[in-house]
N, C-alpha and C. Protein backbone atom coordinates (compact mmCIF):
# COMPACT_ATOMS: atom_id res chain seq x y z
N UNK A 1 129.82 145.27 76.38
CA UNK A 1 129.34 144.60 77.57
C UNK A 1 128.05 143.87 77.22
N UNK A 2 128.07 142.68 77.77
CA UNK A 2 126.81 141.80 77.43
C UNK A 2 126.01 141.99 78.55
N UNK A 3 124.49 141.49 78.05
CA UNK A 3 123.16 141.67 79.17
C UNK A 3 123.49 141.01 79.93
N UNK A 4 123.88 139.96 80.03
CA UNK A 4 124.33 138.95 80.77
C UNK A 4 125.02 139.51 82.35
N UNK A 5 126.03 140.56 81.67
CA UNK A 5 127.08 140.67 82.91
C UNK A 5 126.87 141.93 83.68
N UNK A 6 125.51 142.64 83.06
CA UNK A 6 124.86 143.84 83.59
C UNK A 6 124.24 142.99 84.73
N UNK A 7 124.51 143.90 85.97
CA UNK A 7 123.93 142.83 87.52
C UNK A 7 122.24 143.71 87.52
N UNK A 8 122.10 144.65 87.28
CA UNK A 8 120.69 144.82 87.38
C UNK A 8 120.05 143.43 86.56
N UNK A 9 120.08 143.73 85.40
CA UNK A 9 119.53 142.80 84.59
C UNK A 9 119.68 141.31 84.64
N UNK A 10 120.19 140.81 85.21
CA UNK A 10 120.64 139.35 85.81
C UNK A 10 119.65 139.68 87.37
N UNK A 11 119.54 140.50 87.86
CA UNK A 11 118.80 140.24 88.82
C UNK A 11 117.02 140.34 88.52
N UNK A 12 116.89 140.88 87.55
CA UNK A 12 115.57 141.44 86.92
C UNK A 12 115.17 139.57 85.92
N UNK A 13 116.73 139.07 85.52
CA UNK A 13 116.24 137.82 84.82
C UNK A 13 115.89 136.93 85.89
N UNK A 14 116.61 136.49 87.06
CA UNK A 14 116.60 135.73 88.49
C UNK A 14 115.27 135.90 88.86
N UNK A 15 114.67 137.11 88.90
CA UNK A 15 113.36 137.61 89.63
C UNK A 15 112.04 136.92 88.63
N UNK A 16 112.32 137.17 87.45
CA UNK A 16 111.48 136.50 86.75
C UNK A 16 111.40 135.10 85.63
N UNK A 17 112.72 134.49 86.41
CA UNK A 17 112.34 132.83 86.50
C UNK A 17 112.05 132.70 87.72
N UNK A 18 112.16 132.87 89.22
CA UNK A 18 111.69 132.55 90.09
C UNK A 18 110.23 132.49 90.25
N UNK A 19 109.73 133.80 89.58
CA UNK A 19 107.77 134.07 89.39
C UNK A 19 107.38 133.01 88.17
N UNK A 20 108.38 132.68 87.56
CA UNK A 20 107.68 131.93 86.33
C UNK A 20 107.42 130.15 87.22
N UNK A 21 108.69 130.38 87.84
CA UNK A 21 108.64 129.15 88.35
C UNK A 21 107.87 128.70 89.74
N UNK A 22 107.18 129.68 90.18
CA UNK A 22 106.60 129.66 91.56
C UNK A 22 104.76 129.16 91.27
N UNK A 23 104.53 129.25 89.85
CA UNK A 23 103.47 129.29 89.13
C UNK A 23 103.45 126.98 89.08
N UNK A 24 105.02 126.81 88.89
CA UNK A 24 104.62 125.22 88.65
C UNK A 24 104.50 124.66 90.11
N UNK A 25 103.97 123.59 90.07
CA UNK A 25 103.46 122.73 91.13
C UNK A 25 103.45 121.19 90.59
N UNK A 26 104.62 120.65 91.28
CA UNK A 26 104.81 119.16 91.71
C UNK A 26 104.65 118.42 92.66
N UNK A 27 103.56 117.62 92.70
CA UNK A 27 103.42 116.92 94.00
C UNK A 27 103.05 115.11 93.68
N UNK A 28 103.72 114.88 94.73
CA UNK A 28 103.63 113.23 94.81
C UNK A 28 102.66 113.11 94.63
N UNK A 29 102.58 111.96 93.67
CA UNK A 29 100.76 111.42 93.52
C UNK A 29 99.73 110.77 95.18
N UNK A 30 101.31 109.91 95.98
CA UNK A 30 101.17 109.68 97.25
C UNK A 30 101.24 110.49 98.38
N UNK A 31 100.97 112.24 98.21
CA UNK A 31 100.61 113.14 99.03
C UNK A 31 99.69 113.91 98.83
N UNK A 32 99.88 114.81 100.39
CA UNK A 32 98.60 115.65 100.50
C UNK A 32 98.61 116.26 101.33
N UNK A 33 97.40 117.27 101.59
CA UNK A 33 97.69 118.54 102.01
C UNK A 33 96.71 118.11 103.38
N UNK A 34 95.78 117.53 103.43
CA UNK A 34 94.41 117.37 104.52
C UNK A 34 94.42 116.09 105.00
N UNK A 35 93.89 115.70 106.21
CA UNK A 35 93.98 114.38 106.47
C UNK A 35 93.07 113.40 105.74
N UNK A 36 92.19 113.88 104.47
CA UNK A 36 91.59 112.70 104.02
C UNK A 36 92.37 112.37 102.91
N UNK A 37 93.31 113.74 102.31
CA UNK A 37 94.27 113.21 101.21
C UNK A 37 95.30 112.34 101.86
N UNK A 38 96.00 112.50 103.43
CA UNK A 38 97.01 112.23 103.90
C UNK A 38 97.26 110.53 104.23
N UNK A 39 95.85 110.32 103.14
CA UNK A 39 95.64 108.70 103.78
C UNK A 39 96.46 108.19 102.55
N UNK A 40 96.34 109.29 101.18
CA UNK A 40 97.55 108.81 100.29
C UNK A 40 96.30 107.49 99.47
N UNK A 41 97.24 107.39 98.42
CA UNK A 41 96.76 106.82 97.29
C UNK A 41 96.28 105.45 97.74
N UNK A 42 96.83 104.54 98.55
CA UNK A 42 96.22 103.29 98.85
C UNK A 42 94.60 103.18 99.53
N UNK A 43 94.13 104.31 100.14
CA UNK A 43 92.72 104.82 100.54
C UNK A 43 91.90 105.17 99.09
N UNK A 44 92.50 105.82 98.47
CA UNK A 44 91.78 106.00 97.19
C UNK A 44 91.69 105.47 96.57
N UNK A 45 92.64 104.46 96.10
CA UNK A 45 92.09 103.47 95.00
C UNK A 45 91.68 102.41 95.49
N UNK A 46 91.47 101.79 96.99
CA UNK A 46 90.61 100.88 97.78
C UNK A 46 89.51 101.05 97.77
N UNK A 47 88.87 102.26 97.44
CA UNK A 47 87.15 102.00 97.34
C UNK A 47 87.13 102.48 95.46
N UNK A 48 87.72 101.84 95.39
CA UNK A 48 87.32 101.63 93.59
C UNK A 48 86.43 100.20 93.21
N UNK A 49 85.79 99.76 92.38
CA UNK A 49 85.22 98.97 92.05
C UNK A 49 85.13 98.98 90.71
N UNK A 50 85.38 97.66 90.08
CA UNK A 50 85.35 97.55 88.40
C UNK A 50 84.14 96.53 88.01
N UNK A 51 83.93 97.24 87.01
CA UNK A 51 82.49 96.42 86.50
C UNK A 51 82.85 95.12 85.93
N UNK A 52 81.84 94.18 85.72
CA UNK A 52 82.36 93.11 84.75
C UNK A 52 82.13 93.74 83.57
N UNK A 53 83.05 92.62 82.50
CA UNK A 53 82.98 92.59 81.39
C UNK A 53 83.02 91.91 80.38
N UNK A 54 83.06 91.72 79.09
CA UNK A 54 81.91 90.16 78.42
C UNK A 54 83.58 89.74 77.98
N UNK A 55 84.61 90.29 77.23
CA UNK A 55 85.56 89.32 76.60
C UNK A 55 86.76 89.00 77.13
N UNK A 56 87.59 88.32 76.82
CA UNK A 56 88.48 87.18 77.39
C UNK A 56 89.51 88.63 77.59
N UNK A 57 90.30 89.52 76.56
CA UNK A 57 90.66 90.44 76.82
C UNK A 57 90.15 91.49 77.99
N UNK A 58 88.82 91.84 77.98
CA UNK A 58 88.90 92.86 79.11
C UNK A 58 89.38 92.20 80.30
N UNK A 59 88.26 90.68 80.14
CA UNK A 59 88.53 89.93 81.56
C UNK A 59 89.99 90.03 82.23
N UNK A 60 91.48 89.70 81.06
CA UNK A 60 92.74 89.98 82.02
C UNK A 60 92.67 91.32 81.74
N UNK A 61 92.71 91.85 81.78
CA UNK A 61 92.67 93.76 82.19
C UNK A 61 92.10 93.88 83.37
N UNK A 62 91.05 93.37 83.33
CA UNK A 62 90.24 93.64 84.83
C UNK A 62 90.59 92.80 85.51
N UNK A 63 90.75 91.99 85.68
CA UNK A 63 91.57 91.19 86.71
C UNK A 63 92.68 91.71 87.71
N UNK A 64 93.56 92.08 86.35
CA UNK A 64 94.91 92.24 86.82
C UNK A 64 94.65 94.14 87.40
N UNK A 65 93.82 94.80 86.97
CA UNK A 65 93.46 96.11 87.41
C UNK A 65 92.96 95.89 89.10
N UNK A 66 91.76 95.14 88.86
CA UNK A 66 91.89 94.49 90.24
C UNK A 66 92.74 94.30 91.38
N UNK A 67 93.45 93.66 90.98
CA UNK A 67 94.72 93.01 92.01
C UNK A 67 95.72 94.20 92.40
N UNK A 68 95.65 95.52 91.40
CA UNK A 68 96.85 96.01 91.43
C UNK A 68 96.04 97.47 92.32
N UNK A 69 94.71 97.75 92.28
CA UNK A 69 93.82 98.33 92.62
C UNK A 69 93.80 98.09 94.30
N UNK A 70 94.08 96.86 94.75
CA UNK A 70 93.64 96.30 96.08
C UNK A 70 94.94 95.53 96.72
N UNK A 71 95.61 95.30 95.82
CA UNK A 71 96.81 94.70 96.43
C UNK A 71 96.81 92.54 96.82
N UNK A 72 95.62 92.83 95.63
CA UNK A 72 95.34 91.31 95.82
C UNK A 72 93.71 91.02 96.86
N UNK A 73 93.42 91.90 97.30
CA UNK A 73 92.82 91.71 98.56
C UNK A 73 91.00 91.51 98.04
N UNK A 74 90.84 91.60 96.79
CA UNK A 74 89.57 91.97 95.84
C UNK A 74 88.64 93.23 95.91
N UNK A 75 87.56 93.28 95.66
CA UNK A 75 86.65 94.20 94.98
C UNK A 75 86.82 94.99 96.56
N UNK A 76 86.36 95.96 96.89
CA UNK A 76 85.48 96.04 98.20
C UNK A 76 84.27 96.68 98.04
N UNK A 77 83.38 96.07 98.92
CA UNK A 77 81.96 96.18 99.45
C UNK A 77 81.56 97.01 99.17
N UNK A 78 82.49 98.44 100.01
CA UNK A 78 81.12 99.69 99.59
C UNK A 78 82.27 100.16 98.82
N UNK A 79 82.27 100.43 97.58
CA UNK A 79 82.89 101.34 96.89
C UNK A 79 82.67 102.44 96.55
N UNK A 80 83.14 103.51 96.62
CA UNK A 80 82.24 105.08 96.28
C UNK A 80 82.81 105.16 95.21
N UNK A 81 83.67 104.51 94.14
CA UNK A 81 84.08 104.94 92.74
C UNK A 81 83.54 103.89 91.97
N UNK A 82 82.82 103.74 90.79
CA UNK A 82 82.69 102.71 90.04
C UNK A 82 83.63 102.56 88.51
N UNK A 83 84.59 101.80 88.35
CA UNK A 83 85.11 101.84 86.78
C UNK A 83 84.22 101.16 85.64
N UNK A 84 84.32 101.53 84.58
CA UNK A 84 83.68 100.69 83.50
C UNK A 84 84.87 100.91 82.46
N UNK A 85 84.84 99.69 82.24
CA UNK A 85 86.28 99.01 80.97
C UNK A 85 85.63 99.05 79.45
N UNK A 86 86.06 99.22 78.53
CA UNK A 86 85.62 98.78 77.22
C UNK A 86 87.13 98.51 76.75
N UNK A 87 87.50 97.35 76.25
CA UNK A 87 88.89 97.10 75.84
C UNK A 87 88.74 96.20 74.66
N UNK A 88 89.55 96.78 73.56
CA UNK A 88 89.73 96.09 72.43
C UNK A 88 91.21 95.46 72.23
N UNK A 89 91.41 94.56 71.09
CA UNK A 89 92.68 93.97 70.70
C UNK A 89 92.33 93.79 69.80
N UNK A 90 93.61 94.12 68.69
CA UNK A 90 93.57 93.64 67.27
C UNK A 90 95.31 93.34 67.44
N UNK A 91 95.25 92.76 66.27
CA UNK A 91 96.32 91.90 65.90
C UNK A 91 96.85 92.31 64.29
N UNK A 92 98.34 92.71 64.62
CA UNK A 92 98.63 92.74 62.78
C UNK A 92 99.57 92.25 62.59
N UNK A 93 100.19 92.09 61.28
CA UNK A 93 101.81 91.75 61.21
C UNK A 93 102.34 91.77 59.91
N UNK A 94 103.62 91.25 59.64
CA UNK A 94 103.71 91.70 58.72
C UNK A 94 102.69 90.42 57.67
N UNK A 95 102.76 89.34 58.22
CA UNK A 95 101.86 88.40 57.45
C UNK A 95 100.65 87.79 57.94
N UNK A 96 99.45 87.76 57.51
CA UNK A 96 98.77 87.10 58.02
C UNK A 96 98.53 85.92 58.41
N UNK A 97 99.19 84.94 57.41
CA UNK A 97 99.87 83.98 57.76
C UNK A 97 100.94 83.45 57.01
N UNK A 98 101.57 82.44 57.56
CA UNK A 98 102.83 82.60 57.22
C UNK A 98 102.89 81.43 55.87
N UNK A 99 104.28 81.72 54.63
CA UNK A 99 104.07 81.65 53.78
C UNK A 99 104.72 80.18 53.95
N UNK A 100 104.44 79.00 53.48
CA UNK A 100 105.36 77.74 53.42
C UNK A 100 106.36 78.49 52.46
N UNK A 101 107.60 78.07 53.27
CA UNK A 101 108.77 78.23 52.64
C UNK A 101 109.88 78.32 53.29
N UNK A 102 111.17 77.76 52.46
CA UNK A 102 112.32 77.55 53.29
C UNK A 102 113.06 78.63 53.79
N UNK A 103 112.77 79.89 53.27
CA UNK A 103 113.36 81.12 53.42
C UNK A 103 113.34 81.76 54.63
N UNK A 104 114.49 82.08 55.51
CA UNK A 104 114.17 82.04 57.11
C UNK A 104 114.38 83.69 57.59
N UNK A 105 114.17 83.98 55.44
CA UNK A 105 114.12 85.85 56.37
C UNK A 105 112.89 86.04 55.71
N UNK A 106 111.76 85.54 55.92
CA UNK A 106 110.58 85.99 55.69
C UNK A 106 110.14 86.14 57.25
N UNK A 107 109.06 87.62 57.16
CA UNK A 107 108.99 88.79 58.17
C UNK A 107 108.17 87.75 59.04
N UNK A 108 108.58 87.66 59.99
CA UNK A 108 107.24 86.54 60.68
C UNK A 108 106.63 87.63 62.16
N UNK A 109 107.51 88.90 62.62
CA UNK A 109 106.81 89.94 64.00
C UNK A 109 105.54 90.07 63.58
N UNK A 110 104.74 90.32 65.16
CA UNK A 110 103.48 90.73 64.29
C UNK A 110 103.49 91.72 66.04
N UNK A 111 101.95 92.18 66.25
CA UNK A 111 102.11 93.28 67.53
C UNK A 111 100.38 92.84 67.38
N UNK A 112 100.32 92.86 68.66
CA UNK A 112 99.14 92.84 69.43
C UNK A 112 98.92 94.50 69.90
N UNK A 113 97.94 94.60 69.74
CA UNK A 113 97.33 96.41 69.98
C UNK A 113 96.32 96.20 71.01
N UNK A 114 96.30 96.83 72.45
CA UNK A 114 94.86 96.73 72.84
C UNK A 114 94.95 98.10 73.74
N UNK A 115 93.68 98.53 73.24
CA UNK A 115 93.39 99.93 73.78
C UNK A 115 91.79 99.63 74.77
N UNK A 116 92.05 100.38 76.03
CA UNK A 116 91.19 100.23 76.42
C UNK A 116 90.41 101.78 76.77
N UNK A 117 89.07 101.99 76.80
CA UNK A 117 88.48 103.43 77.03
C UNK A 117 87.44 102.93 78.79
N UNK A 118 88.30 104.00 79.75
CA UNK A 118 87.58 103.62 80.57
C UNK A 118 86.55 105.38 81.56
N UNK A 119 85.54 104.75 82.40
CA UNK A 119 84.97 105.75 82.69
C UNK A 119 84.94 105.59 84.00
N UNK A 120 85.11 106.94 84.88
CA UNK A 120 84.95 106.87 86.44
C UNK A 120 83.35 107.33 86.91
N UNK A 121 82.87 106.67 87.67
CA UNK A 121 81.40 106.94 87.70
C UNK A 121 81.75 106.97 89.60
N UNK A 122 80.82 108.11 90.10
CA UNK A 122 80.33 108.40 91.75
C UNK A 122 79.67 107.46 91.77
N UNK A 123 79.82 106.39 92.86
CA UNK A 123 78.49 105.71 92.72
C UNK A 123 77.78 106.04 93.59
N UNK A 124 77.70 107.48 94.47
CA UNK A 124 76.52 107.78 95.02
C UNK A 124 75.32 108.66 94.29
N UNK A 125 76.19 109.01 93.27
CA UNK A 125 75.13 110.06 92.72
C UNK A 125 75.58 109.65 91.40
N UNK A 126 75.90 108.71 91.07
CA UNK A 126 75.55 108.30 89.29
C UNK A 126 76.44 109.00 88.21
N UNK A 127 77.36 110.36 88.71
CA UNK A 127 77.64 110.95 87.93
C UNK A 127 78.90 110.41 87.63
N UNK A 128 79.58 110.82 85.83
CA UNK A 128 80.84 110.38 85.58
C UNK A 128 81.59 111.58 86.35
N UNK A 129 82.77 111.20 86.45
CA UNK A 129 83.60 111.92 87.19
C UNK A 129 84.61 111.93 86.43
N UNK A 130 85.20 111.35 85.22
CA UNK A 130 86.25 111.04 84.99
C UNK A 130 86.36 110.41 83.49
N UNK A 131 87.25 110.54 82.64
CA UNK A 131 86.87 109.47 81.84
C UNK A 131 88.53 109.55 81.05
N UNK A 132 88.99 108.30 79.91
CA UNK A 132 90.41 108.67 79.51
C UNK A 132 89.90 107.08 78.63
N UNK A 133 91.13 107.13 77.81
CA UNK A 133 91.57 106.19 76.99
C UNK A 133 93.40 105.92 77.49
N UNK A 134 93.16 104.50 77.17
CA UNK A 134 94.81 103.96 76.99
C UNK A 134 94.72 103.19 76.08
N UNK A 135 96.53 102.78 75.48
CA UNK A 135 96.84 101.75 74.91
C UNK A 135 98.09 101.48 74.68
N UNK A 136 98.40 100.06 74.82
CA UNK A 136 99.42 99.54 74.56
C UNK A 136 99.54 98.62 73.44
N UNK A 137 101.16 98.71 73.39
CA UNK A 137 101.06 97.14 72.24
C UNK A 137 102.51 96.41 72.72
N UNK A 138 102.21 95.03 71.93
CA UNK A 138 102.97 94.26 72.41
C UNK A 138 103.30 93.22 71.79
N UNK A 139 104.79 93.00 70.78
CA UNK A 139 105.50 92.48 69.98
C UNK A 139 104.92 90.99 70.20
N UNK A 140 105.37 89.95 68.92
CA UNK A 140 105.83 88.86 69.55
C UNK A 140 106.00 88.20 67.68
N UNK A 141 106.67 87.00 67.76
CA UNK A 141 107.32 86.80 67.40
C UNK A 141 106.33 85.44 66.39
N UNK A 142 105.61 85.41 65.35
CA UNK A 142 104.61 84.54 64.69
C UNK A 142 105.58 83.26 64.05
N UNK A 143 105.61 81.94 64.88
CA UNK A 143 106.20 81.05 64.53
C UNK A 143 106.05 80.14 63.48
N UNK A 144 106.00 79.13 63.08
CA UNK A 144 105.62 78.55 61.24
C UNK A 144 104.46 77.58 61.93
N UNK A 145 104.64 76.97 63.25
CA UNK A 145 103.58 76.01 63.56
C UNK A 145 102.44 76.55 64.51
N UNK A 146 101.31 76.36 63.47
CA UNK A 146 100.04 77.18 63.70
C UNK A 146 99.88 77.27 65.40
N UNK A 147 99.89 76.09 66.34
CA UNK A 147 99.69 76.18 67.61
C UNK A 147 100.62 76.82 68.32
N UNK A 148 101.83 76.76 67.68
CA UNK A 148 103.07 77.53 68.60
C UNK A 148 102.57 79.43 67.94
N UNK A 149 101.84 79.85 66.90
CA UNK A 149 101.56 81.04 66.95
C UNK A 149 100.57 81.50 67.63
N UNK A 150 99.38 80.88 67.90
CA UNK A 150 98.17 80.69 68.33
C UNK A 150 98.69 81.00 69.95
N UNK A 151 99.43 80.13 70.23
CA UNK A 151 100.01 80.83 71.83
C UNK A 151 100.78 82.06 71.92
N UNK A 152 102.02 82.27 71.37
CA UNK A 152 102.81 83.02 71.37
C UNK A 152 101.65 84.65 71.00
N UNK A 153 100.54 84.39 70.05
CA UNK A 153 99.70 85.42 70.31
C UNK A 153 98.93 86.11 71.08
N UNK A 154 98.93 84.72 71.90
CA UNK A 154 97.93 84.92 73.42
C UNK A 154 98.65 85.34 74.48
N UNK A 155 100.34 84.91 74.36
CA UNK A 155 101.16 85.31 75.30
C UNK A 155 101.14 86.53 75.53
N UNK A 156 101.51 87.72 73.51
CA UNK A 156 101.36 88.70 74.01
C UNK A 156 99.95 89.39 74.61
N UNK A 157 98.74 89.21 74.04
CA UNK A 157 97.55 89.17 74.29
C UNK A 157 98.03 89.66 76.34
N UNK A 158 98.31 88.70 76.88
CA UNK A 158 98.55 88.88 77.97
C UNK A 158 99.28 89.96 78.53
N UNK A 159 100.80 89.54 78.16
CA UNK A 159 100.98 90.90 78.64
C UNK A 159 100.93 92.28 78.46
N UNK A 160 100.18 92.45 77.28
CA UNK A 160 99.40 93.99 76.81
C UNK A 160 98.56 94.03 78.20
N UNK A 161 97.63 92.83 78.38
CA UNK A 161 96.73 93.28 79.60
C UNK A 161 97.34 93.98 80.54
N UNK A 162 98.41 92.72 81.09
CA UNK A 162 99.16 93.43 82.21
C UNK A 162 99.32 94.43 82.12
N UNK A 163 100.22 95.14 81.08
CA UNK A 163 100.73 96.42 81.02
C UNK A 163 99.43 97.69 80.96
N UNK A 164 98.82 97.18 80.17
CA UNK A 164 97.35 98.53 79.94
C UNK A 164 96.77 98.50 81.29
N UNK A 165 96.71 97.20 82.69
CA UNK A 165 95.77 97.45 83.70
C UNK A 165 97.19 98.26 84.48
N UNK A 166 98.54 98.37 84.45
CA UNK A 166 99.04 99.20 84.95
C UNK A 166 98.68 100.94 84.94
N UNK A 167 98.78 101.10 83.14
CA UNK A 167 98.31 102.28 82.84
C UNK A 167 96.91 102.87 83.86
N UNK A 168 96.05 102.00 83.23
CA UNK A 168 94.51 102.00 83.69
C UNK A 168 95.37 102.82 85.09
N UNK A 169 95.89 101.49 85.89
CA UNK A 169 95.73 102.10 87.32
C UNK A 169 96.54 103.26 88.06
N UNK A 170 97.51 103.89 86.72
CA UNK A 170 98.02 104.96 87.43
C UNK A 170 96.90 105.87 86.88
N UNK A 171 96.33 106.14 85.60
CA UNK A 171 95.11 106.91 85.11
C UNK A 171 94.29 107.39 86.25
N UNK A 172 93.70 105.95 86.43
CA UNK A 172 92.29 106.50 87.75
C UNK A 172 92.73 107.19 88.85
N UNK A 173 94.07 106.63 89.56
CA UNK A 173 94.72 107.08 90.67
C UNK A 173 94.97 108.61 90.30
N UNK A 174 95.28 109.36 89.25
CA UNK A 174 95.63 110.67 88.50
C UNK A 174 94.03 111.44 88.89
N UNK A 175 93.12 110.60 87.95
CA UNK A 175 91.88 111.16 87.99
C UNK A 175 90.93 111.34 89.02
N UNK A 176 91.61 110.40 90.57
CA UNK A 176 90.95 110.71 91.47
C UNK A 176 91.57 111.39 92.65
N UNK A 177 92.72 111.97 92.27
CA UNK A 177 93.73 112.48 92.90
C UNK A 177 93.28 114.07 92.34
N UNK A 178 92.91 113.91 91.52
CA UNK A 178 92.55 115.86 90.71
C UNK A 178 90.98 116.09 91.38
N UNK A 179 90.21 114.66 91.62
CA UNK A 179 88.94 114.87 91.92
C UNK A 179 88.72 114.88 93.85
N UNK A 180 89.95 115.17 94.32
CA UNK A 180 90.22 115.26 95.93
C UNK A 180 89.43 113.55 96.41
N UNK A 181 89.07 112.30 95.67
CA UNK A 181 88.40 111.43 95.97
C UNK A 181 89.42 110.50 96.29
């Protein structure tokens, strides 16, 4: 006879996945237990505010963090959360540049990398609250004529932003969802 088909012991296993499992906790990022959580994630990430920042990269990160932060609607006034961005991009591939030649299986992918490290600051009392890194990357395809690579680099350039101010904005929404803010 197997443990299995012993009913004590099937009830003794039942009893203690139920306790193992009474221990996890899943909850919508868009719920809550109190009426200041019950206002749900669009209240919380509406008094966010992002700092400026000096390069062409953070700038679409923050932008598009922005928009996705507010729903288009911009910064607001009094914000009780402050973000600060630091975002890099590098660029690799398989060539640095490409070799004259007729040969049309020379490696021409290259990937745009941009990681950004950001920090949540109270802005009533100065303190960090929060802090995380992201990063994405993002293919593209290095063509033989210098201006058609020069874009196609910036293209991806772009949509790394897009994609990393997504990250960014489920991050903060995470980090201010643990911080009841």
């Amino acid at each position: 006879m197997s443990w299995l088909e012993d009913k004590p012991m099937r009830a003794v296993l039942a009893l203690t996945a139920m306790a193992l499992l009474a221990g996890c906790q899943v909850r919508p990022l868009y719920s809550g237990t109190d009426e200041a959580v019950k206002a749900g994630a669009p209240a919380r990430i509406a008094s966010v505010a992002v700092k400026t920042v000096s390069t062409r990269e953070a700038q679409q990160v923050r932008n598009h963090l922005i928009f996705l932060l507010n729903g288009g609607a911009g910064e607001p006034a009094d914000a009780r959360w402050s973000v600060s961005l630091g975002v890099a991009a590098s660029t690799t591939g398989a060539l640095a540049t490409q070799v004259a030649t007729t040969d049309d299986y020379v490696p021409t992918a290259s990937t745009v990398t941009m990681t950004s490290l950001y920090t949540i600051v109270d802005a009533t009392s100065g303190e960090t609250a929060a802090s995380g890194k992201r990063q994405v990357t993002s293919s593209f395809d290095r063509p033989r004529q210098e201006f058609a690579a020069a874009r196609a680099e910036r293209d991806a350039q772009d949509r790394a932003a897009r994609e990393l101010a997504e990250q960014l904005r489920l991050a903060i929404l995470q980090d201010l969802a643990k911080l009841g803010g």
